[in-house]
C-alpha atoms as a PDB file:
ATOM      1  CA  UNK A   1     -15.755   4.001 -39.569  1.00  0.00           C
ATOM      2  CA  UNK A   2     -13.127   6.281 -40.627  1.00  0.00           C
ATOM      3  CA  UNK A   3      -9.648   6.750 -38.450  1.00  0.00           C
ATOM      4  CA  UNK A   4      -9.300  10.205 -36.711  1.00  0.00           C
ATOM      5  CA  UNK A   5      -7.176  12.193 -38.305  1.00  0.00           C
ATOM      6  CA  UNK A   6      -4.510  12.470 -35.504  1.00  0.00           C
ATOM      7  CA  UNK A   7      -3.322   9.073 -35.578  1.00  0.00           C
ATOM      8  CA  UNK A   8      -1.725   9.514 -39.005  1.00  0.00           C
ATOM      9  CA  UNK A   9      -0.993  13.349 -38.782  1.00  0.00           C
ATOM     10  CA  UNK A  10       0.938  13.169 -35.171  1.00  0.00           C
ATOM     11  CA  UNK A  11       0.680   9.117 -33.725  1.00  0.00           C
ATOM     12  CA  UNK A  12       2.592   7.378 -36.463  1.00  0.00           C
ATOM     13  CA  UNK A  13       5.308  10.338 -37.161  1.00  0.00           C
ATOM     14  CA  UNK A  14       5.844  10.460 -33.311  1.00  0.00           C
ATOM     15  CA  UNK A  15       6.556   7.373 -32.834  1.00  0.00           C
ATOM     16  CA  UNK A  16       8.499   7.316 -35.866  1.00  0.00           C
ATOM     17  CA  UNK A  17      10.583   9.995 -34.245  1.00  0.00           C
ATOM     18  CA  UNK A  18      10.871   7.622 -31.071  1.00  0.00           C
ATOM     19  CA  UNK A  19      11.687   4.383 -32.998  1.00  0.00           C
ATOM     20  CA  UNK A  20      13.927   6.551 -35.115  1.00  0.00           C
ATOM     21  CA  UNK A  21      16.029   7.885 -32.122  1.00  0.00           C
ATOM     22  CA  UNK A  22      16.452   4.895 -29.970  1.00  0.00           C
ATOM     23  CA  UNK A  23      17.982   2.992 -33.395  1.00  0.00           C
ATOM     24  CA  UNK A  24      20.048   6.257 -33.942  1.00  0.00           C
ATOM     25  CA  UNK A  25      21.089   6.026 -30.038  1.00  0.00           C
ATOM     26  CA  UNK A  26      22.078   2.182 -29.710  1.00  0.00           C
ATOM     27  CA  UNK A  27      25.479   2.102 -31.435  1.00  0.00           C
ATOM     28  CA  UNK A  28      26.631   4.401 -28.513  1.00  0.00           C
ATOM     29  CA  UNK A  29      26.094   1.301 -26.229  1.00  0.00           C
ATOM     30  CA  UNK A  30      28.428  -0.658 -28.596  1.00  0.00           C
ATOM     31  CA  UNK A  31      31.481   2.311 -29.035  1.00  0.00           C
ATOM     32  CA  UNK A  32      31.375   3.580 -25.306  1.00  0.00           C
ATOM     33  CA  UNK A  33      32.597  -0.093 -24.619  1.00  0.00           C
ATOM     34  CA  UNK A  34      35.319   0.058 -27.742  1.00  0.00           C
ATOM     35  CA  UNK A  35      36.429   3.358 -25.884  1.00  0.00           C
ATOM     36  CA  UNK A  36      37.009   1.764 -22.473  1.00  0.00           C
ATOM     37  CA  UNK A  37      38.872  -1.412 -24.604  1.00  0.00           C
ATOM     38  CA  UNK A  38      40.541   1.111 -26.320  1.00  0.00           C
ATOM     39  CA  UNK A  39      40.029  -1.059 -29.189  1.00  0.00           C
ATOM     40  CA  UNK A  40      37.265  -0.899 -32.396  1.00  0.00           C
ATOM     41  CA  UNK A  41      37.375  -4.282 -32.759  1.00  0.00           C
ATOM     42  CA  UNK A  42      35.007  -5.529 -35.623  1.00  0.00           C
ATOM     43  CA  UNK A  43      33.333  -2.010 -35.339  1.00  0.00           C
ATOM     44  CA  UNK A  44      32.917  -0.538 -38.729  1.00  0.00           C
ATOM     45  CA  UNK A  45      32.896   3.193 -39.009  1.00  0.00           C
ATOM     46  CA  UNK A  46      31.203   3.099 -42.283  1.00  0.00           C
ATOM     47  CA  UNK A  47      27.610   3.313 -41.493  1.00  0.00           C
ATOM     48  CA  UNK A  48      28.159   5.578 -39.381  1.00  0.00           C
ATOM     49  CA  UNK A  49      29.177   7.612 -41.546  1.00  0.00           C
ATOM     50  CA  UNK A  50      26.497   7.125 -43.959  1.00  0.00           C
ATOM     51  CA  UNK A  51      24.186   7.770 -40.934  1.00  0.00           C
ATOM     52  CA  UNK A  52      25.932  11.245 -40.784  1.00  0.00           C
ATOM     53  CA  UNK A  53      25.429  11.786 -44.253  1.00  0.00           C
ATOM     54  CA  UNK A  54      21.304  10.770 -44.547  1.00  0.00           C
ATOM     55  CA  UNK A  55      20.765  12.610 -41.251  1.00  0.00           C
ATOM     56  CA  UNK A  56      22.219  15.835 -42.083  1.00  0.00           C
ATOM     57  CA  UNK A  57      19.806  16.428 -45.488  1.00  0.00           C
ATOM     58  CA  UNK A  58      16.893  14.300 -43.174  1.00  0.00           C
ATOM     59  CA  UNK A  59      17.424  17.367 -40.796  1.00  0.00           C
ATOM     60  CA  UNK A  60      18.101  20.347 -43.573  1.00  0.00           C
ATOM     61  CA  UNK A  61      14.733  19.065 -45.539  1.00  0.00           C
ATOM     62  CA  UNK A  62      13.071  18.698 -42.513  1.00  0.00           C
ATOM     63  CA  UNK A  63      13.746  22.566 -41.594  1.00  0.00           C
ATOM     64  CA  UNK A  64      13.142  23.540 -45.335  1.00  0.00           C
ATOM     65  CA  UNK A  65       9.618  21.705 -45.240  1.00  0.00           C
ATOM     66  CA  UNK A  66       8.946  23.126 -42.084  1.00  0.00           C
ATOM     67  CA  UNK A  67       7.927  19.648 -40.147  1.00  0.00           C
ATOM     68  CA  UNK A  68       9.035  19.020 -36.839  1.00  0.00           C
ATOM     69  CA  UNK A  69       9.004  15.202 -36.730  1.00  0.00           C
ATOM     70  CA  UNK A  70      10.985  14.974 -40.023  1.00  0.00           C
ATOM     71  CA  UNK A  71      13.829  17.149 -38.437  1.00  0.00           C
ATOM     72  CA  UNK A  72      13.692  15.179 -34.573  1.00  0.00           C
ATOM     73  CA  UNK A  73      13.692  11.819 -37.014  1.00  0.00           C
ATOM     74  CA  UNK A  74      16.981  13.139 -38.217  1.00  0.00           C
ATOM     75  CA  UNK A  75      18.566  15.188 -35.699  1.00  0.00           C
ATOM     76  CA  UNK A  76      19.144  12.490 -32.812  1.00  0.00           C
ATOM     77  CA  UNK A  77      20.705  10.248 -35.688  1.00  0.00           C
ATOM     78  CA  UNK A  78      23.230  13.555 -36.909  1.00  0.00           C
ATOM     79  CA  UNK A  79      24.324  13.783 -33.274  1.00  0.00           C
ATOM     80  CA  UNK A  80      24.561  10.157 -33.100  1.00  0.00           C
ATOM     81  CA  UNK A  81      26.835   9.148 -36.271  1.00  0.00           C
ATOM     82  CA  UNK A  82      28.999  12.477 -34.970  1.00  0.00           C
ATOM     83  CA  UNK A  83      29.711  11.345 -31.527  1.00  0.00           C
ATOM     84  CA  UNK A  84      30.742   7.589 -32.953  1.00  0.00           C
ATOM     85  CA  UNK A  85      32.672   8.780 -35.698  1.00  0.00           C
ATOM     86  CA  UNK A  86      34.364  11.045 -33.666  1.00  0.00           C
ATOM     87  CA  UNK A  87      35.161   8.075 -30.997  1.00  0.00           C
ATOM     88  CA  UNK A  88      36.178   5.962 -33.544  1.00  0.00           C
ATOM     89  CA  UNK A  89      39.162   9.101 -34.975  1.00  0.00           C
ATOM     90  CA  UNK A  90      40.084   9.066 -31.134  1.00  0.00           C
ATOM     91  CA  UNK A  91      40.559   5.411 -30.968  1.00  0.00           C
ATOM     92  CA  UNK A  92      42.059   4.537 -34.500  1.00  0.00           C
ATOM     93  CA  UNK A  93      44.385   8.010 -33.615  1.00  0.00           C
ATOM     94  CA  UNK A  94      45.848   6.397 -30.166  1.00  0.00           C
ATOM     95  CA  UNK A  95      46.833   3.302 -33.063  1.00  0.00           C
ATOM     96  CA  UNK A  96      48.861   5.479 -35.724  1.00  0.00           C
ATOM     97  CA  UNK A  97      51.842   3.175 -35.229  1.00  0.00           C
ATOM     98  CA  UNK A  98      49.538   0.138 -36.528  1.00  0.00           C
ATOM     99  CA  UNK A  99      49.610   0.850 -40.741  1.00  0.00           C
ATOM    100  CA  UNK A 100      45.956  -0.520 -40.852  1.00  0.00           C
ATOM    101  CA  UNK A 101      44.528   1.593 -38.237  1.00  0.00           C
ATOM    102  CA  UNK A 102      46.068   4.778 -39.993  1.00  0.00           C
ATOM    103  CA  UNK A 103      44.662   3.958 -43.339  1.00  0.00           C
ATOM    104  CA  UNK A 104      41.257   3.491 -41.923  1.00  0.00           C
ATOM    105  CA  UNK A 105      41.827   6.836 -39.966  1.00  0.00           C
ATOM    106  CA  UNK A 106      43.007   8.802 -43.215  1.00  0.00           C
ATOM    107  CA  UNK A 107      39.334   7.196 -44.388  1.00  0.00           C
ATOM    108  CA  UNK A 108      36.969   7.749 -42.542  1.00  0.00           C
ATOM    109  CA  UNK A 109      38.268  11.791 -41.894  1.00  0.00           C
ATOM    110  CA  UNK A 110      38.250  12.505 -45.737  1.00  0.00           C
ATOM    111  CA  UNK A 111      34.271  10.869 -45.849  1.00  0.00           C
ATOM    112  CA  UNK A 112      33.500  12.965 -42.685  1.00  0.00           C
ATOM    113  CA  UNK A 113      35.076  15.861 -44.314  1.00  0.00           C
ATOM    114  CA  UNK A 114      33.503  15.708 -47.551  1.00  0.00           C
ATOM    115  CA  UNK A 115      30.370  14.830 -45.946  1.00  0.00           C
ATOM    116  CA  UNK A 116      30.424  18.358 -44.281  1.00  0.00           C
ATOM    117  CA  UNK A 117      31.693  20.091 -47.351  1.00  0.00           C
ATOM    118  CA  UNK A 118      29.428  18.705 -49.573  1.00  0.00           C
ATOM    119  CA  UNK A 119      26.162  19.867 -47.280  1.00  0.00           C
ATOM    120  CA  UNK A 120      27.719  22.896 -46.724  1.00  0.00           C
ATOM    121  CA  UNK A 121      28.056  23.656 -50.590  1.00  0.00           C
ATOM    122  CA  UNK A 122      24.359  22.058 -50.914  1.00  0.00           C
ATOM    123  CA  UNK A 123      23.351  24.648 -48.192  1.00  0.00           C
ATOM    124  CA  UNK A 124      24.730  27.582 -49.517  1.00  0.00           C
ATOM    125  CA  UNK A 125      23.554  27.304 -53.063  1.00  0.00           C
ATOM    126  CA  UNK A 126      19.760  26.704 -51.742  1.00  0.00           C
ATOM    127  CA  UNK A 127      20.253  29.440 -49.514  1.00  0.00           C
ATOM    128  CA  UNK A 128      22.013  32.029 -52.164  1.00  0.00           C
ATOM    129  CA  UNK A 129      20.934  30.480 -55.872  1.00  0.00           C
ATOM    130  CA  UNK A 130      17.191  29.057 -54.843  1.00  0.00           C
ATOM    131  CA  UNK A 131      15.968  30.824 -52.435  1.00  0.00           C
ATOM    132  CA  UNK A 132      13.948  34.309 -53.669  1.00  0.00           C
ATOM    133  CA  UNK A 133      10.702  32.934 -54.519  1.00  0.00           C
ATOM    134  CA  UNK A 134       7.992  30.032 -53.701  1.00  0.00           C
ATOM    135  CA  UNK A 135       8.591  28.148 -56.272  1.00  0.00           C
ATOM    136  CA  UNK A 136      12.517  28.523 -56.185  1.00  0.00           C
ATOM    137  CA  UNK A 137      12.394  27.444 -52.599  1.00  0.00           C
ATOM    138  CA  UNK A 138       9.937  24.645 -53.549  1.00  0.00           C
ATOM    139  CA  UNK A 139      12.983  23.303 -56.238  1.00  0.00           C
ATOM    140  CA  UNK A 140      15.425  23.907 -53.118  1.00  0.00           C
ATOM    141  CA  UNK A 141      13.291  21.329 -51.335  1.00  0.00           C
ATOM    142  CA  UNK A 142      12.770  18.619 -54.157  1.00  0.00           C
ATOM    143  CA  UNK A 143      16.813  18.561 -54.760  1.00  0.00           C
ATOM    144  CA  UNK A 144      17.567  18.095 -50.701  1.00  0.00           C
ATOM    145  CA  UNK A 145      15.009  15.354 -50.547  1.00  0.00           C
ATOM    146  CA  UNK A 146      16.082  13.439 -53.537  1.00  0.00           C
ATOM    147  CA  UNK A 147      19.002  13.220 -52.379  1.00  0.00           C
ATOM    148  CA  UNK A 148      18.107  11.464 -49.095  1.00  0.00           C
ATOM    149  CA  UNK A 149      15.886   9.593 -50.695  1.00  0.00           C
ATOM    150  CA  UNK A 150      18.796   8.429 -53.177  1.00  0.00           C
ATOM    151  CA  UNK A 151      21.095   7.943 -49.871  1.00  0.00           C
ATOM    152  CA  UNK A 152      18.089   6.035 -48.423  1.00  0.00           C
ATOM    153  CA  UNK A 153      17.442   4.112 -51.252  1.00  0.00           C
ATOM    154  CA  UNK A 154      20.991   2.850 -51.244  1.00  0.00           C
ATOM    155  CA  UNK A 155      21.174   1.980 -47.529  1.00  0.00           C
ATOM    156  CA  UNK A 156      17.979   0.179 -47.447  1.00  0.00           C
ATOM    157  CA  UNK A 157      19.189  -1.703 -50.663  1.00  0.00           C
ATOM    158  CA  UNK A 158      22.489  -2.910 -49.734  1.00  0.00           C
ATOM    159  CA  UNK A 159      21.528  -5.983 -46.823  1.00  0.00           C
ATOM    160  CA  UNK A 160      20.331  -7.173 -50.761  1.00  0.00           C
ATOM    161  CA  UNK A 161      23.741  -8.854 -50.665  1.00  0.00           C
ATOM    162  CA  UNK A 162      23.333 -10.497 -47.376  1.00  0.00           C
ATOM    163  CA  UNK A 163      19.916 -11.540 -48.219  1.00  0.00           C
ATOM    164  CA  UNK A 164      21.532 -13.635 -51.093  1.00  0.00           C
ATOM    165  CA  UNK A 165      23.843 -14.809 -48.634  1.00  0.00           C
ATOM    166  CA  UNK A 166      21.570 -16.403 -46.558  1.00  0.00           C
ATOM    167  CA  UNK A 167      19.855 -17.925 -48.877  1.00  0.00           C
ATOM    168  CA  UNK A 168      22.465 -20.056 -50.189  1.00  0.00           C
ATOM    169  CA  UNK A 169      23.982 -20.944 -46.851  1.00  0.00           C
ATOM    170  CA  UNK A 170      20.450 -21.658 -45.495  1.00  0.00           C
ATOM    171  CA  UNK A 171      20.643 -19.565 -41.887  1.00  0.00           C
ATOM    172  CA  UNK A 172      19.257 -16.565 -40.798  1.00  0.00           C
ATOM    173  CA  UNK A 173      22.142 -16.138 -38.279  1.00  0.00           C
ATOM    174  CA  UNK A 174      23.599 -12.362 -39.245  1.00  0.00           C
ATOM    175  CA  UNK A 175      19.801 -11.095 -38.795  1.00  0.00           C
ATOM    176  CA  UNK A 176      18.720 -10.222 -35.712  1.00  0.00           C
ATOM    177  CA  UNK A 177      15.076 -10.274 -35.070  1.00  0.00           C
ATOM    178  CA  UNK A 178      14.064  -7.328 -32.441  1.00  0.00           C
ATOM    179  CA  UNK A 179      16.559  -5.220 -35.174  1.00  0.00           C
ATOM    180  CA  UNK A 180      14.595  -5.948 -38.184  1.00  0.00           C
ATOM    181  CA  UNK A 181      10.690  -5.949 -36.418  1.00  0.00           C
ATOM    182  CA  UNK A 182      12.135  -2.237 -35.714  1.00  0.00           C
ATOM    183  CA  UNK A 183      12.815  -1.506 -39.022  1.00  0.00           C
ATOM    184  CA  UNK A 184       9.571  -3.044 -40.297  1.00  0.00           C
ATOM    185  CA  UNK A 185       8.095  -0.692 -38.242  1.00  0.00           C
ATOM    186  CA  UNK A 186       9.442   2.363 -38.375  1.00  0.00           C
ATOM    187  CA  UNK A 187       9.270   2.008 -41.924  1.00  0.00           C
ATOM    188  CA  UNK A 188       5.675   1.290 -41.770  1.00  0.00           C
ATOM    189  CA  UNK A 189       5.016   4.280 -40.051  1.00  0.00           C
ATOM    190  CA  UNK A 190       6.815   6.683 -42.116  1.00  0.00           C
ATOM    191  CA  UNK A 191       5.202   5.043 -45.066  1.00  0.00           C
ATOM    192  CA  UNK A 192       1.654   5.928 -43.812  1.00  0.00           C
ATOM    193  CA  UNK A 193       2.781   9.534 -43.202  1.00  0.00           C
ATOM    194  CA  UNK A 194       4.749   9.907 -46.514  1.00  0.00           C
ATOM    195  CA  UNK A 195       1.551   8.865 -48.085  1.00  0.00           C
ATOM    196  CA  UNK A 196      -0.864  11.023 -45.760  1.00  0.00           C
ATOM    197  CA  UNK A 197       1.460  14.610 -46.722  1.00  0.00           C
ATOM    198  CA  UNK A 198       1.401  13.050 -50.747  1.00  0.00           C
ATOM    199  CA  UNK A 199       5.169  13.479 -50.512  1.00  0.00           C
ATOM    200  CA  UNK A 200       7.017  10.795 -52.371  1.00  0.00           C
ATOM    201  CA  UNK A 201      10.120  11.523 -51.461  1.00  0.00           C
ATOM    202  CA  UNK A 202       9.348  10.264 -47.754  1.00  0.00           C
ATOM    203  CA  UNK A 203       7.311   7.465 -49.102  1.00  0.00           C
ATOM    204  CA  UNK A 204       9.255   5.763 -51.715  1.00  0.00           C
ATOM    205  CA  UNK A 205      12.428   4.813 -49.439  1.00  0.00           C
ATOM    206  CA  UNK A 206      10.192   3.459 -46.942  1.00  0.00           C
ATOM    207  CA  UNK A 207       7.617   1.216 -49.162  1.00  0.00           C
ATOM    208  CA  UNK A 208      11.765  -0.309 -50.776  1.00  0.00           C
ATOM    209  CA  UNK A 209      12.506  -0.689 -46.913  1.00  0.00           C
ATOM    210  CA  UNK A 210       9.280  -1.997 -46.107  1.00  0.00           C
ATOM    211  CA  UNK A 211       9.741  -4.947 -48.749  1.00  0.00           C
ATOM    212  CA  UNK A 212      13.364  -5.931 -47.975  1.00  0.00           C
ATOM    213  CA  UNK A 213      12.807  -6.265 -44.121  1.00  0.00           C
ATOM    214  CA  UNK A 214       9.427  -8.500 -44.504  1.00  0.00           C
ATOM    215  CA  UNK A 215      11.666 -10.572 -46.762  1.00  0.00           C
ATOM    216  CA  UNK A 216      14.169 -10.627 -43.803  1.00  0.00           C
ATOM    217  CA  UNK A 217      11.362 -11.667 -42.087  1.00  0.00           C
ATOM    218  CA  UNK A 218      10.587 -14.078 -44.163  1.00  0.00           C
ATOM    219  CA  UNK A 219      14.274 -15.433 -43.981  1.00  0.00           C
ATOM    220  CA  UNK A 220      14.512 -15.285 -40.283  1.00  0.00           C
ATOM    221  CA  UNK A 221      11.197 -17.619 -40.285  1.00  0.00           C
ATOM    222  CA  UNK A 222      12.437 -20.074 -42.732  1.00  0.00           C
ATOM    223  CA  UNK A 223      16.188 -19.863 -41.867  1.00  0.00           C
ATOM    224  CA  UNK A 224      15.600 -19.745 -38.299  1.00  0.00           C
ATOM    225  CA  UNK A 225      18.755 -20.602 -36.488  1.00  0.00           C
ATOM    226  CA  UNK A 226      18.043 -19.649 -32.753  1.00  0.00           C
ATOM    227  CA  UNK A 227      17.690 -22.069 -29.355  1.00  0.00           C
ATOM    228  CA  UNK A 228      14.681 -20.659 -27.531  1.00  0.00           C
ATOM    229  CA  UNK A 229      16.194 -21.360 -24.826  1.00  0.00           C
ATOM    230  CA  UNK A 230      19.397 -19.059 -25.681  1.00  0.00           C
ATOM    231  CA  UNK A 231      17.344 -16.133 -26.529  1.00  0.00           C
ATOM    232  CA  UNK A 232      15.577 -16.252 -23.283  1.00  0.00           C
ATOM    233  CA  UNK A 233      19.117 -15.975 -22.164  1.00  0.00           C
ATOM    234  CA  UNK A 234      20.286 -13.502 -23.981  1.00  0.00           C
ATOM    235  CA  UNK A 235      17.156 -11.499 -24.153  1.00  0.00           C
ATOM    236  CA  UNK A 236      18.808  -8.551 -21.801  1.00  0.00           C
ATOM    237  CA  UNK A 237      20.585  -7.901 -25.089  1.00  0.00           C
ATOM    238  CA  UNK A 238      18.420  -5.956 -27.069  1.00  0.00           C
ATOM    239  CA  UNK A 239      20.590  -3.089 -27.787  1.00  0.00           C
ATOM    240  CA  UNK A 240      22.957  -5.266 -29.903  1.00  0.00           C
ATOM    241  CA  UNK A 241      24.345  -8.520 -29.461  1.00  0.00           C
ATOM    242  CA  UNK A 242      23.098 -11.591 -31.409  1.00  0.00           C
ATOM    243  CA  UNK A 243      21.661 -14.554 -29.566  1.00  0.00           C
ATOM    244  CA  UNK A 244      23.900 -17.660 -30.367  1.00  0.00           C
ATOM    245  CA  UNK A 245      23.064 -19.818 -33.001  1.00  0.00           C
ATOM    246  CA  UNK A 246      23.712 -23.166 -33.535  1.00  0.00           C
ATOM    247  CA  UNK A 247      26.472 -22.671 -35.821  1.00  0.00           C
ATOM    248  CA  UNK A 248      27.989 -20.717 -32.972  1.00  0.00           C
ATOM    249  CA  UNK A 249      28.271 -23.677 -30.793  1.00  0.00           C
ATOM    250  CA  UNK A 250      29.595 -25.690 -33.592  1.00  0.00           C
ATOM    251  CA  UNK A 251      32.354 -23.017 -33.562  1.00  0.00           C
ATOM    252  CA  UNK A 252      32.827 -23.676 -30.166  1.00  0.00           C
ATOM    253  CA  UNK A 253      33.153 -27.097 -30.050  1.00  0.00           C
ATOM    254  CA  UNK A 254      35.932 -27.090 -33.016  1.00  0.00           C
ATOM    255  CA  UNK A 255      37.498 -24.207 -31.078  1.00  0.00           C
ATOM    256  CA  UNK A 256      37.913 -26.482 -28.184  1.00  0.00           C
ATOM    257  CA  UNK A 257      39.312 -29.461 -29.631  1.00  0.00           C
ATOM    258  CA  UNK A 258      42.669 -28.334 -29.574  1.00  0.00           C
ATOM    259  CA  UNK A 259      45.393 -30.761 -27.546  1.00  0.00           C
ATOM    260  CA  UNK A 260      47.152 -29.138 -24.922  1.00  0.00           C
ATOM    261  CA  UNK A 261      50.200 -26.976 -25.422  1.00  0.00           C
ATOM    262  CA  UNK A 262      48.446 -25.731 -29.132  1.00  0.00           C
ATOM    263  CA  UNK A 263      46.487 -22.959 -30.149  1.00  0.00           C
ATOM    264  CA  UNK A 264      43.329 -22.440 -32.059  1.00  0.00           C
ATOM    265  CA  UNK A 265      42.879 -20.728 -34.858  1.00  0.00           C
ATOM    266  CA  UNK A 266      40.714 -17.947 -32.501  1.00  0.00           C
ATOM    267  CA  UNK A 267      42.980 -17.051 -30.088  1.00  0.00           C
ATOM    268  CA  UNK A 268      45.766 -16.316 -33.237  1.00  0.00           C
ATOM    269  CA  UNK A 269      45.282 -12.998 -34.228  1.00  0.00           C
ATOM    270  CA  UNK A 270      46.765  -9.969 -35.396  1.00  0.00           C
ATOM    271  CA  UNK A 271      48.462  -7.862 -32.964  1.00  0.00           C
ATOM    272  CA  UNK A 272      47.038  -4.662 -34.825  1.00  0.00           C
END
């Protein structure tokens, strides 16, 4: 029996688009509560930044190929990486006096900056230089969507490090399962549709994704560091926090050994 049509031409793009936004939207749980602390904390701007960067060409080559679920896959995530980065300028900005929190600042403005120029330049040359015939605007296309696909490529293949990681300490803790069955997914389903349209440069980053998150899978199986009983607990938490492991606890304990009148190594920290 063959499948209809319509569940690889508009079911698995659209929810794509939906998996795609609501992973976009969740960090804005995590900085709206740095922005009433005042404080980034352990927040790094980075990948939000890279978000910014993937999104924008996700969006342009979305527009260029004309398809609407390859441009609302991207566009939610654009908005997304803009709103946090610009949080995080606000909140490193009201901490200029602290030296670290001004080098970060000086950071991540020059990435967002070039991250705009650099489109913008990539923009105007396919609109001016490669854009008076078919096959000029098919070029156009091919150079926007290799890079993403590079981009892609190079944010799917980075956790390779923390893969390692986990294998030679023998716990699964930095993984978070609901995060990665997400990613398995949405990569799934962007991998059927990149095949369906023949377009490699939607398939490719998503068959490399598809492999590194079922060997996170894998890890979280044979790693597996949860209580079942703490991630029934902490199952309200799906838009971010980790359920506690057992090395957490151990931390815990050590942390409150401490005689009276002393402090831990926790509670000393840095006042910037």
């Amino acid at each position: 029996m063959a499948v209809p049509s319509w569940i690889y031409d508009i079911l698995c793009p659209l929810l794509g688009v939906i998996i795609c936004t609501t992973m976009f939207l969740s960090p804005i749980v995590v900085i709206r509560k740095a922005i009433s602390n005042k404080d980034l904390g352990d927040l790094n701007p980075l990948p939000w930044l890279a978000i910014i960067f993937n999104c924008f060409g996700g969006a342009l080559y979305g527009c260029m190929r004309r398809n609407f679920f390859i441009f609302w896959s991207n566009f939610p995530g654009l908005l997304s990486g803009i709103y946090c980065v610009h949080s995080a300028i606000k909140i490193l900005s009201s901490q200029s006096e602290c030296q670290s929190s001004a080098r970060k600042l000086k950071l991540i403005e020059g990435v967002f900056y070039a991250v705009v120029v650099f489109w913008g330049l990539v923009s105007m040359i396919i609109s001016l230089i490669l854009g008076t015939s078919r096959s000029q605007r098919e070029i156009a296309a091919f150079m926007v969507g290799a890079i993403c696909c590079f981009t892609a490529l190079t944010y799917y293949i980075a956790p390779l490090i923390a893969m390692f990681h986990i294998i030679r300490i023998r716990n699964s803790s930095s993984l978070y399962p609901p995060t990665v069955i997400a990613n398995f997914t949405n990569s799934l389903l962007w991998f059927i549709y990149g095949s369906v349209l023949m377009d490699p440069l939607i398939w490719i980053p998503n068959v490399v994704s598809l492999v590194l998150t079922i060997a996170q899978i894998l890890l979280c199986v044979i790693y597996w560091p949860y209580d079942i009983n703490q991630i029934m607990i902490y199952k309200h938490t799906l838009l971010g926090n980790t359920p506690r492991s057992t090395s957490d606890d151990a931390k815990d304990t050590t942390a409150n050994d401490v005689p009276d009148g002393g402090e831990s190594e926790v509670d000393i920290q840095d006042s910037c």
